[in-house]
N, C-alpha and C. Protein backbone atom coordinates (compact mmCIF):
# COMPACT_ATOMS: atom_id res chain seq x y z
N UNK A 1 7.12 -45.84 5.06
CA UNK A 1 7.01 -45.91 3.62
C UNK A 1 5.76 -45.17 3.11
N UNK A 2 4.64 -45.26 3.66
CA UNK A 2 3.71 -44.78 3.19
C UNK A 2 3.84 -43.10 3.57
N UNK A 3 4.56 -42.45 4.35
CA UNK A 3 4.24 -41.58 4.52
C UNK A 3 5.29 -40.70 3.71
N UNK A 4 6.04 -41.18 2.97
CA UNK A 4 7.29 -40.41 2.22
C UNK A 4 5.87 -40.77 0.91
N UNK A 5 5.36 -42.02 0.67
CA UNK A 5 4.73 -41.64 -0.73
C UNK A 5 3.50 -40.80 -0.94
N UNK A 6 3.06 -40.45 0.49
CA UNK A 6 2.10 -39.45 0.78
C UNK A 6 3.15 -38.01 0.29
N UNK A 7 3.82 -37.53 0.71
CA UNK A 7 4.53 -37.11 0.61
C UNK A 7 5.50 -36.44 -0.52
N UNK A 8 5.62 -37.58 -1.39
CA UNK A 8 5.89 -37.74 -2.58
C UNK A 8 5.29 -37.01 -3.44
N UNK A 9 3.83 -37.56 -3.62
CA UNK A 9 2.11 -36.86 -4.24
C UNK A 9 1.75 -35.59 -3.45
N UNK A 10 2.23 -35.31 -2.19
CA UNK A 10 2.21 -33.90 -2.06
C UNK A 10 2.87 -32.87 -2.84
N UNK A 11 4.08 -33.05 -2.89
CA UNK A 11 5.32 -32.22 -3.23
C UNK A 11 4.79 -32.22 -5.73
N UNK A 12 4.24 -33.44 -5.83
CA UNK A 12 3.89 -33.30 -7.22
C UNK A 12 2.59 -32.55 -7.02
N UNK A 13 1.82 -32.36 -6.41
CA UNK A 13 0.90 -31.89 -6.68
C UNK A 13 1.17 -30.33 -6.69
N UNK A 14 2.04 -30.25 -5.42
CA UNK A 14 2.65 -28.56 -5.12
C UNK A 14 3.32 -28.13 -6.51
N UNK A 15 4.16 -28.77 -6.85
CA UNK A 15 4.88 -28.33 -7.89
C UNK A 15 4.23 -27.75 -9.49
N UNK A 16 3.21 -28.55 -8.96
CA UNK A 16 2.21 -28.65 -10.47
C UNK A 16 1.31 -27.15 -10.25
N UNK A 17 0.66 -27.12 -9.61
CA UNK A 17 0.58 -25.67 -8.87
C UNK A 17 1.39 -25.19 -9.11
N UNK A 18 2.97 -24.77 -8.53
CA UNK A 18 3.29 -23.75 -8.87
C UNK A 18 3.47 -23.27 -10.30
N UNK A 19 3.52 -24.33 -10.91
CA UNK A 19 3.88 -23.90 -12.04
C UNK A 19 2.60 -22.89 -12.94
N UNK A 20 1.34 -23.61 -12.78
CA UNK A 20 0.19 -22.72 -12.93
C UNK A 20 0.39 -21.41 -13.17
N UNK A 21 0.75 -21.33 -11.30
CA UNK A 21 0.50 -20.24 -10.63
C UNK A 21 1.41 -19.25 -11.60
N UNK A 22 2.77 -19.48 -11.87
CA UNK A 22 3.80 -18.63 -12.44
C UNK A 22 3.69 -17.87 -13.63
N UNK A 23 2.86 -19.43 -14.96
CA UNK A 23 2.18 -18.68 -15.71
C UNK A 23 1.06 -17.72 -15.65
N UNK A 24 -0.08 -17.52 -14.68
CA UNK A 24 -0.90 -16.95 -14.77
C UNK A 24 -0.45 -15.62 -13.81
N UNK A 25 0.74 -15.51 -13.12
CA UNK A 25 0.89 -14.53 -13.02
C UNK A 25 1.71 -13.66 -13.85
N UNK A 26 2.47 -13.83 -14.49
CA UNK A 26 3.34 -14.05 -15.94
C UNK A 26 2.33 -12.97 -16.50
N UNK A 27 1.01 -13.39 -17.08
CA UNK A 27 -0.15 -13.40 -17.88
C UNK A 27 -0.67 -11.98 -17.37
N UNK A 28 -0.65 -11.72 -16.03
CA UNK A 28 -1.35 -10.66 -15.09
C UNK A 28 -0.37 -9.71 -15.07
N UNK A 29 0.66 -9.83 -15.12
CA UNK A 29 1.65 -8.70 -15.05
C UNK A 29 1.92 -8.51 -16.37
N UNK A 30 1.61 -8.86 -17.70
CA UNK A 30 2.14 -8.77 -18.63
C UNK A 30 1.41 -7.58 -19.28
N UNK A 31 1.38 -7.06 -20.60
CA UNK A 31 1.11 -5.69 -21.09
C UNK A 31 -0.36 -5.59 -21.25
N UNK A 32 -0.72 -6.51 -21.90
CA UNK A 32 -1.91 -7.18 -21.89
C UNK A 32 -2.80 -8.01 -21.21
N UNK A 33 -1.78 -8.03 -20.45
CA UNK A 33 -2.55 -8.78 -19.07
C UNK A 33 -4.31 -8.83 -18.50
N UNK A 34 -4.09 -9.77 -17.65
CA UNK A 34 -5.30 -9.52 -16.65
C UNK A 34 -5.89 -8.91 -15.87
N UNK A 35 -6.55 -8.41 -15.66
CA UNK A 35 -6.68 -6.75 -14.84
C UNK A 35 -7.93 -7.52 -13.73
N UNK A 36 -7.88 -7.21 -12.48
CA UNK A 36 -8.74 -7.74 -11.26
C UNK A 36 -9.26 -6.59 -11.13
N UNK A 37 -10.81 -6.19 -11.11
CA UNK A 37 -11.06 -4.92 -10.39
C UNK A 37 -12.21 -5.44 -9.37
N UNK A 38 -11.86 -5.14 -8.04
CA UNK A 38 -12.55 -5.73 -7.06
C UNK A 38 -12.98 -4.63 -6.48
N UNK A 39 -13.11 -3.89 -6.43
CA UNK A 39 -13.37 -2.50 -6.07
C UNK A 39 -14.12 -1.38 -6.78
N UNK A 40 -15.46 -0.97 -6.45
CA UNK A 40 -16.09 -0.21 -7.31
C UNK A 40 -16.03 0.70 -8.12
N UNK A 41 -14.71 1.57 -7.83
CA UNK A 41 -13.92 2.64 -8.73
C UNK A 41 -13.32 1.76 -9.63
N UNK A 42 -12.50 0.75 -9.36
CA UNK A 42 -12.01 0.71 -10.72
C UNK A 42 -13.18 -0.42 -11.52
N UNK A 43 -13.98 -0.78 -11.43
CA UNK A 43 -14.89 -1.27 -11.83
C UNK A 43 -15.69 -0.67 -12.99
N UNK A 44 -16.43 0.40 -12.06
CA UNK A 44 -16.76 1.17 -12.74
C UNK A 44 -15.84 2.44 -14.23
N UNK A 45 -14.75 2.08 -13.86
CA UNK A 45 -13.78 2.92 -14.29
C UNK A 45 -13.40 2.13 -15.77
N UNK A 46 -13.24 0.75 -15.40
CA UNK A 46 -12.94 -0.68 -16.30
C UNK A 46 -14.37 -0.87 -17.55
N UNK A 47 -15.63 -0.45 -16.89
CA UNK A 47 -16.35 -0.57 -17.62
C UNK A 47 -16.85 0.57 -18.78
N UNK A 48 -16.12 2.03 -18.62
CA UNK A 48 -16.46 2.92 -19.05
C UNK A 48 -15.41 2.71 -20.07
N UNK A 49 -14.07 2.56 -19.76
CA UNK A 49 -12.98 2.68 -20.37
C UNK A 49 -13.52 1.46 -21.56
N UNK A 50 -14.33 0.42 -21.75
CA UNK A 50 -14.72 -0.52 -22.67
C UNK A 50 -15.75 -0.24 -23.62
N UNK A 51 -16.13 1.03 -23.66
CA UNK A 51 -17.11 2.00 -25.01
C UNK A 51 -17.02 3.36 -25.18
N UNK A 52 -17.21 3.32 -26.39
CA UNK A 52 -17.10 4.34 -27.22
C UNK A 52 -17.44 5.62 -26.28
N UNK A 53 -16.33 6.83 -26.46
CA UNK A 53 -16.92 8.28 -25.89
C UNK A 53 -17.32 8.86 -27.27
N UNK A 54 -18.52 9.99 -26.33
CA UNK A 54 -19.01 10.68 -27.03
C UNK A 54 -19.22 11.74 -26.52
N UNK A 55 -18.67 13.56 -27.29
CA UNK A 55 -18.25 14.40 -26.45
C UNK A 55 -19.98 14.81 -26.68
N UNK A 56 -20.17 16.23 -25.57
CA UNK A 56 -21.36 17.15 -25.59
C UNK A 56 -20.61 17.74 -26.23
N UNK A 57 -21.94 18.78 -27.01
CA UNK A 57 -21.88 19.96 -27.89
C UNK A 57 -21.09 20.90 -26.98
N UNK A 58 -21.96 21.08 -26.08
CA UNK A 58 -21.03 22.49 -25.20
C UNK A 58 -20.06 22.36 -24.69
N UNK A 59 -19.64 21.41 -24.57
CA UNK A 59 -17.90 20.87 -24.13
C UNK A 59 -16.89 21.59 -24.91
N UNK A 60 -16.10 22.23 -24.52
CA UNK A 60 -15.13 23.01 -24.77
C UNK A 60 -14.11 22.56 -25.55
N UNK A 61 -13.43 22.62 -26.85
CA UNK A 61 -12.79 22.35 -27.60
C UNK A 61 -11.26 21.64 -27.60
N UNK A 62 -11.40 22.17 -25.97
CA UNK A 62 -9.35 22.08 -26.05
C UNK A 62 -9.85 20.55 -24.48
N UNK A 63 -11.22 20.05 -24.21
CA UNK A 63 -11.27 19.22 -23.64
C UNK A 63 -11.90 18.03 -24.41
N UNK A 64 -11.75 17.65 -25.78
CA UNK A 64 -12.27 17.52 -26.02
C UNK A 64 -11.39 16.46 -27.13
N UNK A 65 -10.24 16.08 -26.37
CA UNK A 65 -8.64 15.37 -26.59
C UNK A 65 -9.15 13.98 -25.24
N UNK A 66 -9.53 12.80 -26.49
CA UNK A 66 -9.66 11.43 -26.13
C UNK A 66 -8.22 11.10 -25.03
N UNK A 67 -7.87 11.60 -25.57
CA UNK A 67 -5.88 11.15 -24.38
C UNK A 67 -6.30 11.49 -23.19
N UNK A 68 -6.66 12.53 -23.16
CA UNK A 68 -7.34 13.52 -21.61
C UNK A 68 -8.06 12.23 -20.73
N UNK A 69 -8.97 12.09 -21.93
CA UNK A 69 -10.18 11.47 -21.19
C UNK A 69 -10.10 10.45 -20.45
N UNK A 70 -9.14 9.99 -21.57
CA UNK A 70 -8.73 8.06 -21.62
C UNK A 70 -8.08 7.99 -19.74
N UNK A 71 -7.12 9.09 -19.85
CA UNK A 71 -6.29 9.21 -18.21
C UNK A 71 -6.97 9.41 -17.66
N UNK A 72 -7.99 10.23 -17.39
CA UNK A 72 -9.23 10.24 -16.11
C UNK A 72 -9.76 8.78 -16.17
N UNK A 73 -10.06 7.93 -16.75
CA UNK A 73 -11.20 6.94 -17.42
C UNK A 73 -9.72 5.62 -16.25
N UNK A 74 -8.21 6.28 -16.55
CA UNK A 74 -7.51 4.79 -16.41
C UNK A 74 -7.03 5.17 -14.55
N UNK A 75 -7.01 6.29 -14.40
CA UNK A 75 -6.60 6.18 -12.92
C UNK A 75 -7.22 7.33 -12.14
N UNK A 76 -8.38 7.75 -12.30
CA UNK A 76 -9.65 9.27 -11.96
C UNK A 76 -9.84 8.27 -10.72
N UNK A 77 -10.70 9.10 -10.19
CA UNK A 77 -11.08 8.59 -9.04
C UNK A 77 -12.36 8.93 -8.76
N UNK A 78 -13.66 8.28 -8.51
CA UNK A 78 -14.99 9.00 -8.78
C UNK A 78 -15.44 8.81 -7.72
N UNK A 79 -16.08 10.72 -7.52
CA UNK A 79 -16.84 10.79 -5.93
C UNK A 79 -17.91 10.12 -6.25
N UNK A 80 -18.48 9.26 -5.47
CA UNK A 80 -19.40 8.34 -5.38
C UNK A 80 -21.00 9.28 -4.88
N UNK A 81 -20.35 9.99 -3.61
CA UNK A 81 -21.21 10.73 -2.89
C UNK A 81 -21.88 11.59 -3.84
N UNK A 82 -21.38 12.09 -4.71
CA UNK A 82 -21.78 13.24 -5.88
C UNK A 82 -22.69 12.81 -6.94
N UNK A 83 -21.92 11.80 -7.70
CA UNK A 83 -22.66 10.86 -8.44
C UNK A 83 -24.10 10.93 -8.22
N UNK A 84 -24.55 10.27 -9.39
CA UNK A 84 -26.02 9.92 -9.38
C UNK A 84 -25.71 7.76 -9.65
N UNK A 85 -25.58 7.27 -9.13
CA UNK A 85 -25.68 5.99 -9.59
C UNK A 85 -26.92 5.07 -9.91
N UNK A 86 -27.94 5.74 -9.59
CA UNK A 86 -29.37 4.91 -9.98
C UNK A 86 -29.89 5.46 -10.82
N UNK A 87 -29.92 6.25 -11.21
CA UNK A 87 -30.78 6.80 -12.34
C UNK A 87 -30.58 6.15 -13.76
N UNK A 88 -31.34 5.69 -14.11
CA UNK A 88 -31.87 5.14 -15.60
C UNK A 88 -32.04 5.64 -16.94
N UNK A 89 -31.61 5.19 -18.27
CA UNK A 89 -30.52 4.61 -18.43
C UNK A 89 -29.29 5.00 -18.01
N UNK A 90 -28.60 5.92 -18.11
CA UNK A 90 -27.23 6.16 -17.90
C UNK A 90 -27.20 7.04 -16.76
N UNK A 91 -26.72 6.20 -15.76
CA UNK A 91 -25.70 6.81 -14.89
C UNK A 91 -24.83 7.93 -14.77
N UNK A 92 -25.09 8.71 -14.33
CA UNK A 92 -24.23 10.21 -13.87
C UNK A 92 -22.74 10.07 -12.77
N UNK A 93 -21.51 9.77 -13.57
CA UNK A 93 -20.43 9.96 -12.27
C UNK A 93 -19.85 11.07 -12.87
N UNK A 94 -19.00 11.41 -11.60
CA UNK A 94 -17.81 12.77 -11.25
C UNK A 94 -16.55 11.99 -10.85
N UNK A 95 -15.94 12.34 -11.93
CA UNK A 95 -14.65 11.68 -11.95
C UNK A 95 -13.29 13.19 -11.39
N UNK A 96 -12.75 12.79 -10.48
CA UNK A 96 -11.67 13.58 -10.17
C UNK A 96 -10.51 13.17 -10.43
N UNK A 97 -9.46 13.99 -10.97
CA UNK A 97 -7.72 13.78 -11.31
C UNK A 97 -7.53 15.04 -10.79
N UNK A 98 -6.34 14.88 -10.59
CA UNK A 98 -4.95 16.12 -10.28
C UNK A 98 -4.12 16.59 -11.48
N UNK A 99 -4.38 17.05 -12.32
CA UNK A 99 -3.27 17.37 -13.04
C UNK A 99 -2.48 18.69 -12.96
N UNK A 100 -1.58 18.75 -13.23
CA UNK A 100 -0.35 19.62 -12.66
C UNK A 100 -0.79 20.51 -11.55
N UNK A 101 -0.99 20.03 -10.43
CA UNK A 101 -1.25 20.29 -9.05
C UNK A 101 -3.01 21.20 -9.19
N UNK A 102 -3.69 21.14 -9.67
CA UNK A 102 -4.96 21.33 -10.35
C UNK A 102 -5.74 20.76 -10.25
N UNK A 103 -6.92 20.74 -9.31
CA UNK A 103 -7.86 19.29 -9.43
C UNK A 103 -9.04 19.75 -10.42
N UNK A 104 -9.16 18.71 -11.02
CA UNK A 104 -9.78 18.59 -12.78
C UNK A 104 -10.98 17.64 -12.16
N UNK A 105 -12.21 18.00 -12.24
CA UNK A 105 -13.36 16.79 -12.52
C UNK A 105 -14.43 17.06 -13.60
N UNK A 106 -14.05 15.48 -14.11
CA UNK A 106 -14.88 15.33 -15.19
C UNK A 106 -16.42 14.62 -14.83
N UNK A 107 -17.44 14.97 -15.56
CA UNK A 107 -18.96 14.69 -15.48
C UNK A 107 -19.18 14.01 -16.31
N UNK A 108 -19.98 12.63 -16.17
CA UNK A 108 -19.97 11.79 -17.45
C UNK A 108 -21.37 11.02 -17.07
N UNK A 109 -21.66 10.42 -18.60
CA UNK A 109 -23.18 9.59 -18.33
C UNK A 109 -22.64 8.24 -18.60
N UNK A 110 -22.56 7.56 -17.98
CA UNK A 110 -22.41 6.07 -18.78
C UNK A 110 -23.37 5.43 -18.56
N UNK A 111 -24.06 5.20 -20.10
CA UNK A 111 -25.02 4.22 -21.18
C UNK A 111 -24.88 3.35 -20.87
N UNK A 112 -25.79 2.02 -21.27
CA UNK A 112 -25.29 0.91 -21.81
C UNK A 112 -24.60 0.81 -22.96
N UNK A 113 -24.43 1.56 -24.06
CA UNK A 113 -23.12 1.50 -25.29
C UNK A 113 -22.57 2.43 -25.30
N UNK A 114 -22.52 3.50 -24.46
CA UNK A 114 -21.48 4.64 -24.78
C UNK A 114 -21.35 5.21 -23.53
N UNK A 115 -20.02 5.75 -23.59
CA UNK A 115 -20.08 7.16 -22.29
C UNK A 115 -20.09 8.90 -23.16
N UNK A 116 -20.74 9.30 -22.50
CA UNK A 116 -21.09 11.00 -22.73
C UNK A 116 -20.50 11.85 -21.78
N UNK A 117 -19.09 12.24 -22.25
CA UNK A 117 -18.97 13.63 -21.58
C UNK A 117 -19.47 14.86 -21.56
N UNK A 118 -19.74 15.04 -20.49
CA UNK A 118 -20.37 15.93 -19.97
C UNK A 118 -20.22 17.39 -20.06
N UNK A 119 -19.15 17.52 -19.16
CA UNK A 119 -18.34 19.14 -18.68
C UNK A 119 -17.34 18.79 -17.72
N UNK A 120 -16.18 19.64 -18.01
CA UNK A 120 -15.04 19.40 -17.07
C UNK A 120 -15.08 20.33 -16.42
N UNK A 121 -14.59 20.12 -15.26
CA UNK A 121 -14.52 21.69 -14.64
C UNK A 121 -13.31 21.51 -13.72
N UNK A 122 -12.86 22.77 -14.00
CA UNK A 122 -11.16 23.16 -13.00
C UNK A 122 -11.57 23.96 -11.74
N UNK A 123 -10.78 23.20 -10.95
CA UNK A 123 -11.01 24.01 -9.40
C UNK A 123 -9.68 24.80 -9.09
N UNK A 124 -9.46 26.04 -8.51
CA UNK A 124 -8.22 26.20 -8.04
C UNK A 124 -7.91 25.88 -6.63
């Protein structure tokens, strides 16, 4: 007897859990969802994408399309090795994408309230 009502309070407790669990993954997959970045690229990537850009003067006109940016900013990939990451206030990364078989890296400062693009540059 006691071990079916052990038993019992297991299976409610499980259930109660799952149900949690369903909503909050519900929540994480949803459009708006929850985003986990456990990993220093997208971290860093998560935190840039959360302030204001601000282009350089000498930045070239036709790079100079927030849409561009926004896609390097949501799935770029930044050489770390290249980077400057200590330097004070703002941080120096090199963000790399592929676009139409083209590797594109972008140079950026991220502030504490803003990111500053830099210069893009195309490799063939």
């Amino acid at each position: 007897m006691a071990f079916l009502r052990r038993l019992g309070w297991y299976l409610v407790g499980l259930s109660i859990g799952i149900v949690f669990l369903v909503f909050f993954l519900k929540k994480k997959s949803g459009e708006n969802g929850i985003e986990f970045c456990y990993f220093p690229n997208c971290r860093v990537l998560k935190d840039m994408r959360s302030k204001p850009l601000v282009f350089d003067d000498g930045l070239p006109s036709e790079f100079r399309d927030t849409l561009l940016i926004r896609s390097f900013l949501e799935d770029g990939d930044i050489d770390f090795g290249k980077s400057d990451t200590k330097s004070e206030p703002c941080k120096v990364y090199y963000i790399q994408k592929t676009i139409s078989h083209q590797k594109v890296e972008l140079q950026t400062e991220n502030c504490p309230d803003q990111v500053n693009i830099i210069s893009v540059l195309q490799e063939n």
